[in-house]
PDB file of N, CA and C in Angstrom:
ATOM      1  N   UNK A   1    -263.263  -2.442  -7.185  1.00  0.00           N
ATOM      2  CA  UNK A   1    -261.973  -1.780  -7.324  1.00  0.00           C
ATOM      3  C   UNK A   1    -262.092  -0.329  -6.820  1.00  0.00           C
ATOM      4  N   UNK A   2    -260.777   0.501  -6.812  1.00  0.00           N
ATOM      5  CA  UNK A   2    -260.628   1.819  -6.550  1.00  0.00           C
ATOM      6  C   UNK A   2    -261.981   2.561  -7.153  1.00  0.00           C
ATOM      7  N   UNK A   3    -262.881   3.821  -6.431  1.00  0.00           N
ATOM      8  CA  UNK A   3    -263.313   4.500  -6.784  1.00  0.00           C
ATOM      9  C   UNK A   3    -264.708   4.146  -7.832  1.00  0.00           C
ATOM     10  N   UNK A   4    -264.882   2.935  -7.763  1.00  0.00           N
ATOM     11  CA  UNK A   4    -266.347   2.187  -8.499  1.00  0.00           C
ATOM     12  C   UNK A   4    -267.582   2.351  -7.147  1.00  0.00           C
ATOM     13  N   UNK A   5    -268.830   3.274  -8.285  1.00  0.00           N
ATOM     14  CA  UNK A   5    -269.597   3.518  -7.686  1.00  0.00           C
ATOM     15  C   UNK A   5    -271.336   2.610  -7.986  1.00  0.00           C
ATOM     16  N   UNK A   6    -271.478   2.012  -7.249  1.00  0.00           N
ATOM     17  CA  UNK A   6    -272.570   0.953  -7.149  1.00  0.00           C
ATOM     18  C   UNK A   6    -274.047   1.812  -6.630  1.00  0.00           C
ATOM     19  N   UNK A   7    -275.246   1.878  -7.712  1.00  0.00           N
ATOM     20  CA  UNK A   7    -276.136   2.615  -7.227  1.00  0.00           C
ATOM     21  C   UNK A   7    -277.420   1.520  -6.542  1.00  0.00           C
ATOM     22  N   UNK A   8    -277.937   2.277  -5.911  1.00  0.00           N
ATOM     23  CA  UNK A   8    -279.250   1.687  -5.262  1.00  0.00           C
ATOM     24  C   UNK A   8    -279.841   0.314  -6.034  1.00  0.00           C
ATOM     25  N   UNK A   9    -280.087  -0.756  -5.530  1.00  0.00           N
ATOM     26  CA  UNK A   9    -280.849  -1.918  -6.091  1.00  0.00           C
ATOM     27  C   UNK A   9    -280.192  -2.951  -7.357  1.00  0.00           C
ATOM     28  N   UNK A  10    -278.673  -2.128  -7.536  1.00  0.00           N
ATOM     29  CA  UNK A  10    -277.970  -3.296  -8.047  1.00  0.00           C
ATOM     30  C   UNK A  10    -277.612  -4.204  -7.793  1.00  0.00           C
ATOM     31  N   UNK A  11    -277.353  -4.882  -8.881  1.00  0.00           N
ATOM     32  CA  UNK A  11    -277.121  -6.897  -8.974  1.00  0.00           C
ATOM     33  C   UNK A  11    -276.188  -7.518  -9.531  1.00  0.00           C
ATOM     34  N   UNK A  12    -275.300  -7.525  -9.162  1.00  0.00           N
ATOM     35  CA  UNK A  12    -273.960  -8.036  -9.235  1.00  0.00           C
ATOM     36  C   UNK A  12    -274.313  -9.532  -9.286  1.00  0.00           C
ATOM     37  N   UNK A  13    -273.820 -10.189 -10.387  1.00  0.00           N
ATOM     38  CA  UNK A  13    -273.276 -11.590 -10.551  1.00  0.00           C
ATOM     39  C   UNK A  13    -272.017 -11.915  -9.999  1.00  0.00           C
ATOM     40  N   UNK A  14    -272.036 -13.905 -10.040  1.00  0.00           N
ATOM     41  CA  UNK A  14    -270.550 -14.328  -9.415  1.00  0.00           C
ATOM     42  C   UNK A  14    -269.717 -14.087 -10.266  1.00  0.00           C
ATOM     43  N   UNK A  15    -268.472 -13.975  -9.737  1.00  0.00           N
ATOM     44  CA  UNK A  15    -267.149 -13.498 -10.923  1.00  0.00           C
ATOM     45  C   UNK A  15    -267.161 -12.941 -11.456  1.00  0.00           C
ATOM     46  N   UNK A  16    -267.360 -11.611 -11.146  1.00  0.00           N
ATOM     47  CA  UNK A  16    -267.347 -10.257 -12.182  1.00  0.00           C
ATOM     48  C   UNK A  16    -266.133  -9.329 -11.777  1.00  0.00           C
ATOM     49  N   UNK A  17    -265.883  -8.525 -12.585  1.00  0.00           N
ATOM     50  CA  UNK A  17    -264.796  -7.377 -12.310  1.00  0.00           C
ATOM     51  C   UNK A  17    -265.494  -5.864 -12.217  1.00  0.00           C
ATOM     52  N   UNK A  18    -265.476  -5.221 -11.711  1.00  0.00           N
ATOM     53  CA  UNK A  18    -265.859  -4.162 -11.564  1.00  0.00           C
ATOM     54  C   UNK A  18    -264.777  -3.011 -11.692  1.00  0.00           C
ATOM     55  N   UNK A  19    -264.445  -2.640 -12.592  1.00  0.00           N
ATOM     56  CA  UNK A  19    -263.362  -2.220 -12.528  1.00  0.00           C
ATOM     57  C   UNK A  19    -263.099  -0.278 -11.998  1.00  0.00           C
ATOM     58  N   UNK A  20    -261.713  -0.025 -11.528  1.00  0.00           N
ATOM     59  CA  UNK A  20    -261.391   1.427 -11.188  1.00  0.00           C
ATOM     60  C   UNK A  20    -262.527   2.252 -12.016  1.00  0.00           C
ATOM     61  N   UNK A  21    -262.572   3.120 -11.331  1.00  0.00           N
ATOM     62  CA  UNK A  21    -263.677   3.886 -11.632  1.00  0.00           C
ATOM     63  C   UNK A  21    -265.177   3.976 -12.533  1.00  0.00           C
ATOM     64  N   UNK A  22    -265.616   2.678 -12.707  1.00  0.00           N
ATOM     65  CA  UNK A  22    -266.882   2.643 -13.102  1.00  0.00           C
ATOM     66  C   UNK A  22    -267.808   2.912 -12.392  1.00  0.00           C
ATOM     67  N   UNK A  23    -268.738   2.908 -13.051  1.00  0.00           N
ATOM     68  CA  UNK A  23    -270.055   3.811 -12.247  1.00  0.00           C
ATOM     69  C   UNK A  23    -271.047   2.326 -12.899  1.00  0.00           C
ATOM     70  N   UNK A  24    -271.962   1.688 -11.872  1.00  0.00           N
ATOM     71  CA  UNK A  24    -272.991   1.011 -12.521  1.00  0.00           C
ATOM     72  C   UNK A  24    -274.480   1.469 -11.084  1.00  0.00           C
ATOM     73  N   UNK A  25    -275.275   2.542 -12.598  1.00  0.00           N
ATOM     74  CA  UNK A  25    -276.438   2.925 -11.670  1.00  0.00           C
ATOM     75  C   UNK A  25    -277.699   2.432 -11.060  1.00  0.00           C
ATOM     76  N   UNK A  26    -278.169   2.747 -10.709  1.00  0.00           N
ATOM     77  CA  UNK A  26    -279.097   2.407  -9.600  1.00  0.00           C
ATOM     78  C   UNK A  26    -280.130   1.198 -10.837  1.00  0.00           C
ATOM     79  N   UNK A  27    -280.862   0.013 -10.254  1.00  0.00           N
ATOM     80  CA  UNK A  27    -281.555  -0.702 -10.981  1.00  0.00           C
ATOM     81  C   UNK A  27    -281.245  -1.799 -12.287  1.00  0.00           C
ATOM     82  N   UNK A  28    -279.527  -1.652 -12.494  1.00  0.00           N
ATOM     83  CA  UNK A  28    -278.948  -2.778 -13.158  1.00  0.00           C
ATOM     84  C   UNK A  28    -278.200  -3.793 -12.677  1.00  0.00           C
ATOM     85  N   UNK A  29    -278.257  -4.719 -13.192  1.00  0.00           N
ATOM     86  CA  UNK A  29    -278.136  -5.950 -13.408  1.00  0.00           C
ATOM     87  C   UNK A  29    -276.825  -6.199 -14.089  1.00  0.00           C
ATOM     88  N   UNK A  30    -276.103  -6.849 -13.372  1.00  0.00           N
ATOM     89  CA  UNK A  30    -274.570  -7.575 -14.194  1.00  0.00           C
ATOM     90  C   UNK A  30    -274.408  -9.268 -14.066  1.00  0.00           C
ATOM     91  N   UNK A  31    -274.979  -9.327 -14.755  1.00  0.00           N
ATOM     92  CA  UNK A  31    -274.578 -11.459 -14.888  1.00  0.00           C
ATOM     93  C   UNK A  31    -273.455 -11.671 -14.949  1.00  0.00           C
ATOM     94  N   UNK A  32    -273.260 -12.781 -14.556  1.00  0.00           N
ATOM     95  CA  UNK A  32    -272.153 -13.843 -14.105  1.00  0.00           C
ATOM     96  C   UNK A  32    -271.255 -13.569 -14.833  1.00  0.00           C
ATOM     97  N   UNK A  33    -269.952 -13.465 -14.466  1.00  0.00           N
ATOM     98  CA  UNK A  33    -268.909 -13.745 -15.429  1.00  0.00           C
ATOM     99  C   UNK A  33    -268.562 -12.604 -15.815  1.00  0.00           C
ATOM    100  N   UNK A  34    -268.850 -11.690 -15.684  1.00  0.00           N
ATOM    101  CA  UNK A  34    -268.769 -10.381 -16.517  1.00  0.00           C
ATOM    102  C   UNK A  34    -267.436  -9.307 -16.279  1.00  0.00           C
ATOM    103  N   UNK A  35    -266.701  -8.808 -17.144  1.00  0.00           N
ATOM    104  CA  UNK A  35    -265.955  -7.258 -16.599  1.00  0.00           C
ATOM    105  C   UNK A  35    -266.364  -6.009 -17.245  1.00  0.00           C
ATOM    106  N   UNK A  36    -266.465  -5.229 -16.406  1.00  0.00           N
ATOM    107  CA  UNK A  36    -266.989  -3.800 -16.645  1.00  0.00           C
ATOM    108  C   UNK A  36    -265.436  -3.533 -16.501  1.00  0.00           C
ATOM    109  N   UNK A  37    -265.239  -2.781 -17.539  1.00  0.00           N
ATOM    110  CA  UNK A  37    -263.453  -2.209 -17.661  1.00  0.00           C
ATOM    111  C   UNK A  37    -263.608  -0.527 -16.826  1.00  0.00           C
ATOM    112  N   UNK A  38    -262.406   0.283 -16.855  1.00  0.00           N
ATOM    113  CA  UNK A  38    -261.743   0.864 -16.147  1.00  0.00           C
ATOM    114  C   UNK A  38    -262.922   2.334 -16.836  1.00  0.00           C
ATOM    115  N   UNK A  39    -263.386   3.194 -15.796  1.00  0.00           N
ATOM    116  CA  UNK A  39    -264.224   4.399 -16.322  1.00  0.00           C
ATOM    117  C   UNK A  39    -265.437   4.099 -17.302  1.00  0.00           C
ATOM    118  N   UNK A  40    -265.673   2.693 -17.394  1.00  0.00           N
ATOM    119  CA  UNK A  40    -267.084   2.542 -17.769  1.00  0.00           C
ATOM    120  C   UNK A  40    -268.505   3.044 -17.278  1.00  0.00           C
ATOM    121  N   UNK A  41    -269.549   3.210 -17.803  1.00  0.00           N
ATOM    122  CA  UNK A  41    -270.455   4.080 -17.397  1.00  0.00           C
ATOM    123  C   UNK A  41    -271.939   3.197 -17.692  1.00  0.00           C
ATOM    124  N   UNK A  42    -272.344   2.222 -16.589  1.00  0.00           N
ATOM    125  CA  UNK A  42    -273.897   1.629 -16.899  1.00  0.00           C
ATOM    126  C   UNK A  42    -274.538   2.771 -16.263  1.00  0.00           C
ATOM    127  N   UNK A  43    -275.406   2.976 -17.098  1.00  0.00           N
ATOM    128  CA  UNK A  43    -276.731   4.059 -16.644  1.00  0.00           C
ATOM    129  C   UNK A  43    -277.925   3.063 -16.007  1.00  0.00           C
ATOM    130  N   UNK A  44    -278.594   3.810 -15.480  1.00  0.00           N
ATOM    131  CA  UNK A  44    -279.885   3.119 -14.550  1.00  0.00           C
ATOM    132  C   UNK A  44    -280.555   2.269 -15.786  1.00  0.00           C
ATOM    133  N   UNK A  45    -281.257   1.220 -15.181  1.00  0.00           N
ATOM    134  CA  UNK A  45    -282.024  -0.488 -15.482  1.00  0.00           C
ATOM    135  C   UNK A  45    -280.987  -0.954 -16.150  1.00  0.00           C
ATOM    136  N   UNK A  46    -280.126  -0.952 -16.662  1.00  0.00           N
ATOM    137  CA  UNK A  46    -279.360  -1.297 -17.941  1.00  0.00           C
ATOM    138  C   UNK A  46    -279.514  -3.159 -17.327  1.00  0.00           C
ATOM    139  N   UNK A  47    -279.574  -4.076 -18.108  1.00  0.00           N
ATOM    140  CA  UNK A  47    -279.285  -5.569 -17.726  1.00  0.00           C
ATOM    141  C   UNK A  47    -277.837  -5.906 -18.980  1.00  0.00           C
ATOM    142  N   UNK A  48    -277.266  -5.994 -18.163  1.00  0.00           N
ATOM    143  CA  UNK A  48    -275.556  -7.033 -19.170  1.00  0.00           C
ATOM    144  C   UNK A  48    -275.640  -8.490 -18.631  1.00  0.00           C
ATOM    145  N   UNK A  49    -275.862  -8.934 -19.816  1.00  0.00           N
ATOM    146  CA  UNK A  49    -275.786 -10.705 -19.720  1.00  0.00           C
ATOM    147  C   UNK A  49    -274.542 -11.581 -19.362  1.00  0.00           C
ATOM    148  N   UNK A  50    -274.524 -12.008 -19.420  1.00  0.00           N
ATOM    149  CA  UNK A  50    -273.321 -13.220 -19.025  1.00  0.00           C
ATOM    150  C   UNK A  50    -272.793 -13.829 -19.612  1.00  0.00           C
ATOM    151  N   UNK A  51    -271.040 -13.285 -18.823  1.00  0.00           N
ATOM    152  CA  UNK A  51    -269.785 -13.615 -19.650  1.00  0.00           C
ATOM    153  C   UNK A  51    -269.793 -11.805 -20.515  1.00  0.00           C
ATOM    154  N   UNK A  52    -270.327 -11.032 -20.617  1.00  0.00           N
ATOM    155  CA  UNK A  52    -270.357  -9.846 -20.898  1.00  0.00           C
ATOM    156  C   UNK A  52    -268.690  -9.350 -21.166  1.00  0.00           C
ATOM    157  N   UNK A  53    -268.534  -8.541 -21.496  1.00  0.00           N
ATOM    158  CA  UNK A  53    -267.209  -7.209 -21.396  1.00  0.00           C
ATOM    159  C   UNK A  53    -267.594  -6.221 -22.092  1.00  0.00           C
ATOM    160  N   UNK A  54    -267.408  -5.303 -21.034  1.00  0.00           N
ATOM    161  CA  UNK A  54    -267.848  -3.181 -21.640  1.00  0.00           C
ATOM    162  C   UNK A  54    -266.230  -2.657 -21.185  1.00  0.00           C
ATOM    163  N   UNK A  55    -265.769  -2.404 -22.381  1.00  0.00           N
ATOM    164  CA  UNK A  55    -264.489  -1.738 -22.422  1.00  0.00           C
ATOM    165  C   UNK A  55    -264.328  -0.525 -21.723  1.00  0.00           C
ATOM    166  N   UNK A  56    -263.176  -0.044 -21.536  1.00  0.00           N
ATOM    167  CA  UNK A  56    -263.055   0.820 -20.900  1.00  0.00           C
ATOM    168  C   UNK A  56    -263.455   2.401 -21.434  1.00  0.00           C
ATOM    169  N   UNK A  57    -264.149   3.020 -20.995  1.00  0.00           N
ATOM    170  CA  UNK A  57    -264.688   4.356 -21.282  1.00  0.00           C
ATOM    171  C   UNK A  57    -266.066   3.850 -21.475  1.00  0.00           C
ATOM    172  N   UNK A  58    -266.224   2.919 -22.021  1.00  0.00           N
ATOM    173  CA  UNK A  58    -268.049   2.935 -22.226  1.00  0.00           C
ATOM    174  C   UNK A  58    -269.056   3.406 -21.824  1.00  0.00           C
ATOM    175  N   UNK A  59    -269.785   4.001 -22.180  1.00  0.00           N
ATOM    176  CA  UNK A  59    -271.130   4.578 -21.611  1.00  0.00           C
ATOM    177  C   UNK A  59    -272.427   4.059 -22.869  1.00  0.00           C
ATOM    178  N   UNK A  60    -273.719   3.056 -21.755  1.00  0.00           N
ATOM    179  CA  UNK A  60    -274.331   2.340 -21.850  1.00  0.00           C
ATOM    180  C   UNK A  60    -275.515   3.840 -21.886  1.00  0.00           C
ATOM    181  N   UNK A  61    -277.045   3.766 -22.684  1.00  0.00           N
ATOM    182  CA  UNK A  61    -277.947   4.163 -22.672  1.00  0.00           C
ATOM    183  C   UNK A  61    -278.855   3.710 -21.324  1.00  0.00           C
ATOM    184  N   UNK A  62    -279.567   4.488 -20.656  1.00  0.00           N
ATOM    185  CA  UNK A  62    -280.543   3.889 -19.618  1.00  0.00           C
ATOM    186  C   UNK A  62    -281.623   2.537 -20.388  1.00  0.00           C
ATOM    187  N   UNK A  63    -281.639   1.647 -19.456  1.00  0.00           N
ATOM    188  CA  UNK A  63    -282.765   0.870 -19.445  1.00  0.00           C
ATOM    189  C   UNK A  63    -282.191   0.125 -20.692  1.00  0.00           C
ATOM    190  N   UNK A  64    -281.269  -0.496 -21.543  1.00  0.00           N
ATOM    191  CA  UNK A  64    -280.965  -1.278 -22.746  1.00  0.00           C
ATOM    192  C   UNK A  64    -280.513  -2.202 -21.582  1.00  0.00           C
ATOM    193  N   UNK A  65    -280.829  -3.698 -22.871  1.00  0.00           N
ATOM    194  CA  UNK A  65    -280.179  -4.902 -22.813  1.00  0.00           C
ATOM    195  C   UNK A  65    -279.193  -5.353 -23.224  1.00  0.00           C
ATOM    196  N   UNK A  66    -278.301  -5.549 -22.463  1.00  0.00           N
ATOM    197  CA  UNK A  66    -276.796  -6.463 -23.424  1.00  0.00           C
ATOM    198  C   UNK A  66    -276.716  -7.660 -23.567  1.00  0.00           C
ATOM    199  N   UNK A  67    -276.591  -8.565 -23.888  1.00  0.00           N
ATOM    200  CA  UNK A  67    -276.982 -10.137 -24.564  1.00  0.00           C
ATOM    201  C   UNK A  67    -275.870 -10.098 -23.500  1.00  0.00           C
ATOM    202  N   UNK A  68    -275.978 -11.911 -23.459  1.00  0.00           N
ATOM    203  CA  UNK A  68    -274.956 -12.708 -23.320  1.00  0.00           C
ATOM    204  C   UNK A  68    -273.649 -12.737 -23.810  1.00  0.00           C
ATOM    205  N   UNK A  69    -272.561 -12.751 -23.628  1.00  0.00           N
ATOM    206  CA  UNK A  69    -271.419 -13.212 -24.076  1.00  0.00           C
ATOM    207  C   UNK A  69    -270.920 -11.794 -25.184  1.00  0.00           C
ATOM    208  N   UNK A  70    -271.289 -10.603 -24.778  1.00  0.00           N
ATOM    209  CA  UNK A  70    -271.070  -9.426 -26.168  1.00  0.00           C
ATOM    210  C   UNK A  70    -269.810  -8.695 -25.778  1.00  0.00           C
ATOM    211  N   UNK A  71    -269.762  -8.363 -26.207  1.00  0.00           N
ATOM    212  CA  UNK A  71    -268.383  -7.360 -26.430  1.00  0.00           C
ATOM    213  C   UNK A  71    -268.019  -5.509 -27.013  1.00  0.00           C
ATOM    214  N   UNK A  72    -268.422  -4.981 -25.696  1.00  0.00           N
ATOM    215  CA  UNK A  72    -268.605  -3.541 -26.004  1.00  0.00           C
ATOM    216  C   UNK A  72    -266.894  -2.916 -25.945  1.00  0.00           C
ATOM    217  N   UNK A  73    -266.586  -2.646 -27.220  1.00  0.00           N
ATOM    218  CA  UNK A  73    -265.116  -1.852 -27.225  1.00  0.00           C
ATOM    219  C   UNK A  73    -264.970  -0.791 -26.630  1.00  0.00           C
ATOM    220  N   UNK A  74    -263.769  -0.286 -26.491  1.00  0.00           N
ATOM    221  CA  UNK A  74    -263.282   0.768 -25.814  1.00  0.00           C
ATOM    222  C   UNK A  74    -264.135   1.985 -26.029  1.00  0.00           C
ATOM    223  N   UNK A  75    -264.812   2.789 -25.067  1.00  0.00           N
ATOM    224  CA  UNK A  75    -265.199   4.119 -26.260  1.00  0.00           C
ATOM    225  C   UNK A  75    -266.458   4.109 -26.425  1.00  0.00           C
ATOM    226  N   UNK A  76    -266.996   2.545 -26.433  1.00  0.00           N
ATOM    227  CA  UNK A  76    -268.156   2.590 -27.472  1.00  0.00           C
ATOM    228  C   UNK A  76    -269.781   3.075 -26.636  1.00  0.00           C
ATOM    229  N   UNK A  77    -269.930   4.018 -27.274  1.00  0.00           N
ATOM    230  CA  UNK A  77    -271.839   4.346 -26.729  1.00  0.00           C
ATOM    231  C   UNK A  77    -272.911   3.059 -27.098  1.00  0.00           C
ATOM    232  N   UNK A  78    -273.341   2.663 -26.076  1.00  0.00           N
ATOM    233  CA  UNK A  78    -274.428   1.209 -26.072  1.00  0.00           C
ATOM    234  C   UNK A  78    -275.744   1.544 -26.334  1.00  0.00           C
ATOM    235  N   UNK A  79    -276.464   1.904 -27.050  1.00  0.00           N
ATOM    236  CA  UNK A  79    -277.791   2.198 -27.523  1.00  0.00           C
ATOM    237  C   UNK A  79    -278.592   0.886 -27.661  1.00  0.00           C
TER     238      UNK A  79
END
């Protein structure tokens, strides 16, 4: 989408959304199925599993794992 910035050595799964202005950094991983909502923020290694959703505003810690099938709300910091 508009203004989504994709860093070095990322991995995009099939059927994902990437949405307006997210940022997913250099060395993560997005499995299948997934939407990264509108101004979300993956920091470098981060891996999000499949079938995933990171709400809009989110900002993820470097290098964490997100399971399968989880559900990060609007807002929410991913530690």
């Amino acid at each position: 989408m508009h203004d989504v910035i994709v860093g070095a050595g990322v991995k995009i799964g099939d059927n994902c959304i990437i949405n307006t202005k997210s940022i997913v950094e250099h060395g993560s991983s997005i499995g299948n199925h997934c939407h990264i909502s509108t101004n979300a923020v993956i920091n470098g290694d981060v891996v999000v599993g499949n079938g995933s959703f990171i709400g809009s505003g989110a900002i993820s810690k470097e290098g964490v794992r997100i399971g399968d099938n989880c559900f990060a709300k609007a807002g929410s910091v991913i530690k």
